[in-house]
Protein backbone atom coordinates (compact mmCIF):
# COMPACT_ATOMS: atom_id res chain seq x y z
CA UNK A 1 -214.50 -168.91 17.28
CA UNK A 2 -214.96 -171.88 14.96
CA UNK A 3 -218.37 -171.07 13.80
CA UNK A 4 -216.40 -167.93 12.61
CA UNK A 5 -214.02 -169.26 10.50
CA UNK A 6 -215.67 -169.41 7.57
CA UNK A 7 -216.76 -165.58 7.58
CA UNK A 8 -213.59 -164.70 8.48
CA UNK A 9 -211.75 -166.40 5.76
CA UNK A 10 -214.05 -165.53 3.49
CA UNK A 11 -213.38 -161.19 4.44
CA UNK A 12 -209.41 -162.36 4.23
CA UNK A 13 -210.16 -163.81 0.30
CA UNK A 14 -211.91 -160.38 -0.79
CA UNK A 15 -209.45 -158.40 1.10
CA UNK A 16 -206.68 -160.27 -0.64
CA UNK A 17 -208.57 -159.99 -3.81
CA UNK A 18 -209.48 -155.92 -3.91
CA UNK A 19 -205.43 -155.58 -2.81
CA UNK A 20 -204.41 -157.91 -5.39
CA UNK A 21 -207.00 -156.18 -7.94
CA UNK A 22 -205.35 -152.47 -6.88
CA UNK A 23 -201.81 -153.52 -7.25
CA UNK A 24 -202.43 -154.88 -10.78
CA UNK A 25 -203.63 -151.42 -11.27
CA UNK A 26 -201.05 -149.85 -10.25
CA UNK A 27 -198.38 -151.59 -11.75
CA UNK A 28 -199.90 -151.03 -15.17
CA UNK A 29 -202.11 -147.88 -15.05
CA UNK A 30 -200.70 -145.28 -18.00
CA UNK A 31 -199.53 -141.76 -16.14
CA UNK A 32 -201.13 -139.10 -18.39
CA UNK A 33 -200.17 -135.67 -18.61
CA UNK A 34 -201.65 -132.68 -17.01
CA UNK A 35 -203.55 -132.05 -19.72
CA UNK A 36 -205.48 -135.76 -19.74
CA UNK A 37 -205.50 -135.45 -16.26
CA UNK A 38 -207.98 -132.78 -16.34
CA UNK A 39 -211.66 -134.09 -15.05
CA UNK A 40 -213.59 -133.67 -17.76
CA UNK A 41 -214.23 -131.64 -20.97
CA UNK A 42 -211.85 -132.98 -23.02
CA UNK A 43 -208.87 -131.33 -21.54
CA UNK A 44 -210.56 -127.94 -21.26
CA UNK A 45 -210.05 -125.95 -18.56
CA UNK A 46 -213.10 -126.23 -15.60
CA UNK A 47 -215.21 -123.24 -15.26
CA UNK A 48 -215.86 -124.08 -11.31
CA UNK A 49 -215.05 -125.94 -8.71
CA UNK A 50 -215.55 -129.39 -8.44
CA UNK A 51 -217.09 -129.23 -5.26
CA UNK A 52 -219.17 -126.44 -6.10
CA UNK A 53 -222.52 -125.70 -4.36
CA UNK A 54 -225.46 -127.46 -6.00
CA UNK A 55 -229.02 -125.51 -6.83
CA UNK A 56 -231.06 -125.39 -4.06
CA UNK A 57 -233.63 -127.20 -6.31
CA UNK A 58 -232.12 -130.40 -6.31
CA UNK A 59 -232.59 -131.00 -2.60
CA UNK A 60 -236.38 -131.70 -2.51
CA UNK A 61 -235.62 -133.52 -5.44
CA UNK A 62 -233.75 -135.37 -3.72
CA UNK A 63 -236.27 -135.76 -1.24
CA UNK A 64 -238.62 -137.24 -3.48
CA UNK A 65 -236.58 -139.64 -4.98
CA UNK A 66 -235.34 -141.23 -1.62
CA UNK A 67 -239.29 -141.59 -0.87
CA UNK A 68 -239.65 -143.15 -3.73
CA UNK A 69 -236.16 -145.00 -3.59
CA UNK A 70 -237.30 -146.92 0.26
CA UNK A 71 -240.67 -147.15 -0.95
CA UNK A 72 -239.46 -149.75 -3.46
CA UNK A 73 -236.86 -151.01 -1.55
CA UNK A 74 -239.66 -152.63 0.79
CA UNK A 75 -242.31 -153.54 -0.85
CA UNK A 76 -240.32 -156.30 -3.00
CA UNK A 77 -240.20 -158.43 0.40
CA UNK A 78 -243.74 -157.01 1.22
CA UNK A 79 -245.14 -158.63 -1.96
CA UNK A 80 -243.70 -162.36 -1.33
CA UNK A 81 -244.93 -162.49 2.07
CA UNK A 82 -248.89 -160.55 1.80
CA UNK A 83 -250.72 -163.21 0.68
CA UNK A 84 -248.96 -165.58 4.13
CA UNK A 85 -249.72 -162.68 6.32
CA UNK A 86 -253.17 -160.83 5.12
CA UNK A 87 -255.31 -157.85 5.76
CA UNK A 88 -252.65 -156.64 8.30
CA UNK A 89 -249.60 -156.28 5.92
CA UNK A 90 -252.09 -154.46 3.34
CA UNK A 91 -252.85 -151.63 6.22
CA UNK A 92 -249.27 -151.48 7.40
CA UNK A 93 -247.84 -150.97 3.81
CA UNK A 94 -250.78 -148.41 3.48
CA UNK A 95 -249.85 -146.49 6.75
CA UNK A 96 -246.14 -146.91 5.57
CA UNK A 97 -246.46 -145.42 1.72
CA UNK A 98 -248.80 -142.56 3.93
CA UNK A 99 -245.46 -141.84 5.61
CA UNK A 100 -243.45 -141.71 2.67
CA UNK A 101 -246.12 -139.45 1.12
CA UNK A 102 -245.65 -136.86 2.96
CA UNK A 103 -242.21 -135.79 1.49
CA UNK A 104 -243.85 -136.25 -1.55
CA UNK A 105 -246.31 -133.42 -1.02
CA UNK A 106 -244.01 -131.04 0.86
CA UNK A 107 -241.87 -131.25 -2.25
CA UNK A 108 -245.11 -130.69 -4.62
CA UNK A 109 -245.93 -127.40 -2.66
CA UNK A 110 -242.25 -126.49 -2.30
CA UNK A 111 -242.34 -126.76 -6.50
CA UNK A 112 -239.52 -129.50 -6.42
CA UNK A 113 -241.61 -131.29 -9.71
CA UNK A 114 -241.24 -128.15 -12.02
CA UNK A 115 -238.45 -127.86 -13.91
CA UNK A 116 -238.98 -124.67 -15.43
């Protein structure tokens, strides 16, 4: 339990810190009317939902950008460490962005990259 300690008083310090951080906020937050209240537009009324549906276009979109998104997200590490491990990390990375290419191209044919 000891080699614990420190993690665990470190989560009671941020806990302590976001509650501290909330109360402030809620002692001195302003209570606007119903008309400031209103989500956006200035105070005009909405014209739908907030939780309306979303185009169906947006999805691959989506698609692409989380390919895109991981893609990035490991090949930073990938870069320090290629030159320390060689030829093999250069055909895994190519296998990997392969795998990641494929949204790409359903998303192409699906016509997720026009926007008209």
């Amino acid at each position: 339990m000891g080699e614990y300690a420190g993690a665990l008083g470190l989560l009671l310090v941020a806990l302590a810190g976001v509650g501290g951080l909330y109360l402030v906020h809620r002692a001195t937050a302003l209570r606007p009317d119903a008309v400031e209240a209103l989500p956006f537009l200035s105070g005009w009324e909405p014209e739908q939902h907030a939780l309306s549906r979303f185009h169906v276009r947006w999805y691959p979109a989506t698609l692409v950008f989380l390919a895109f998104d991981v893609e990035m997200l490991f090949m930073y590490p990938w870069a320090v460490v290629v030159a320390e491990v060689g030829a093999s990390a250069v055909v895994e990375m190519f296998l990997f962005l392969g795998v990641l290419f494929v949204p790409v191209v359903w998303a192409w044919r699906e016509g997720a990259l026009r926007w008209v």
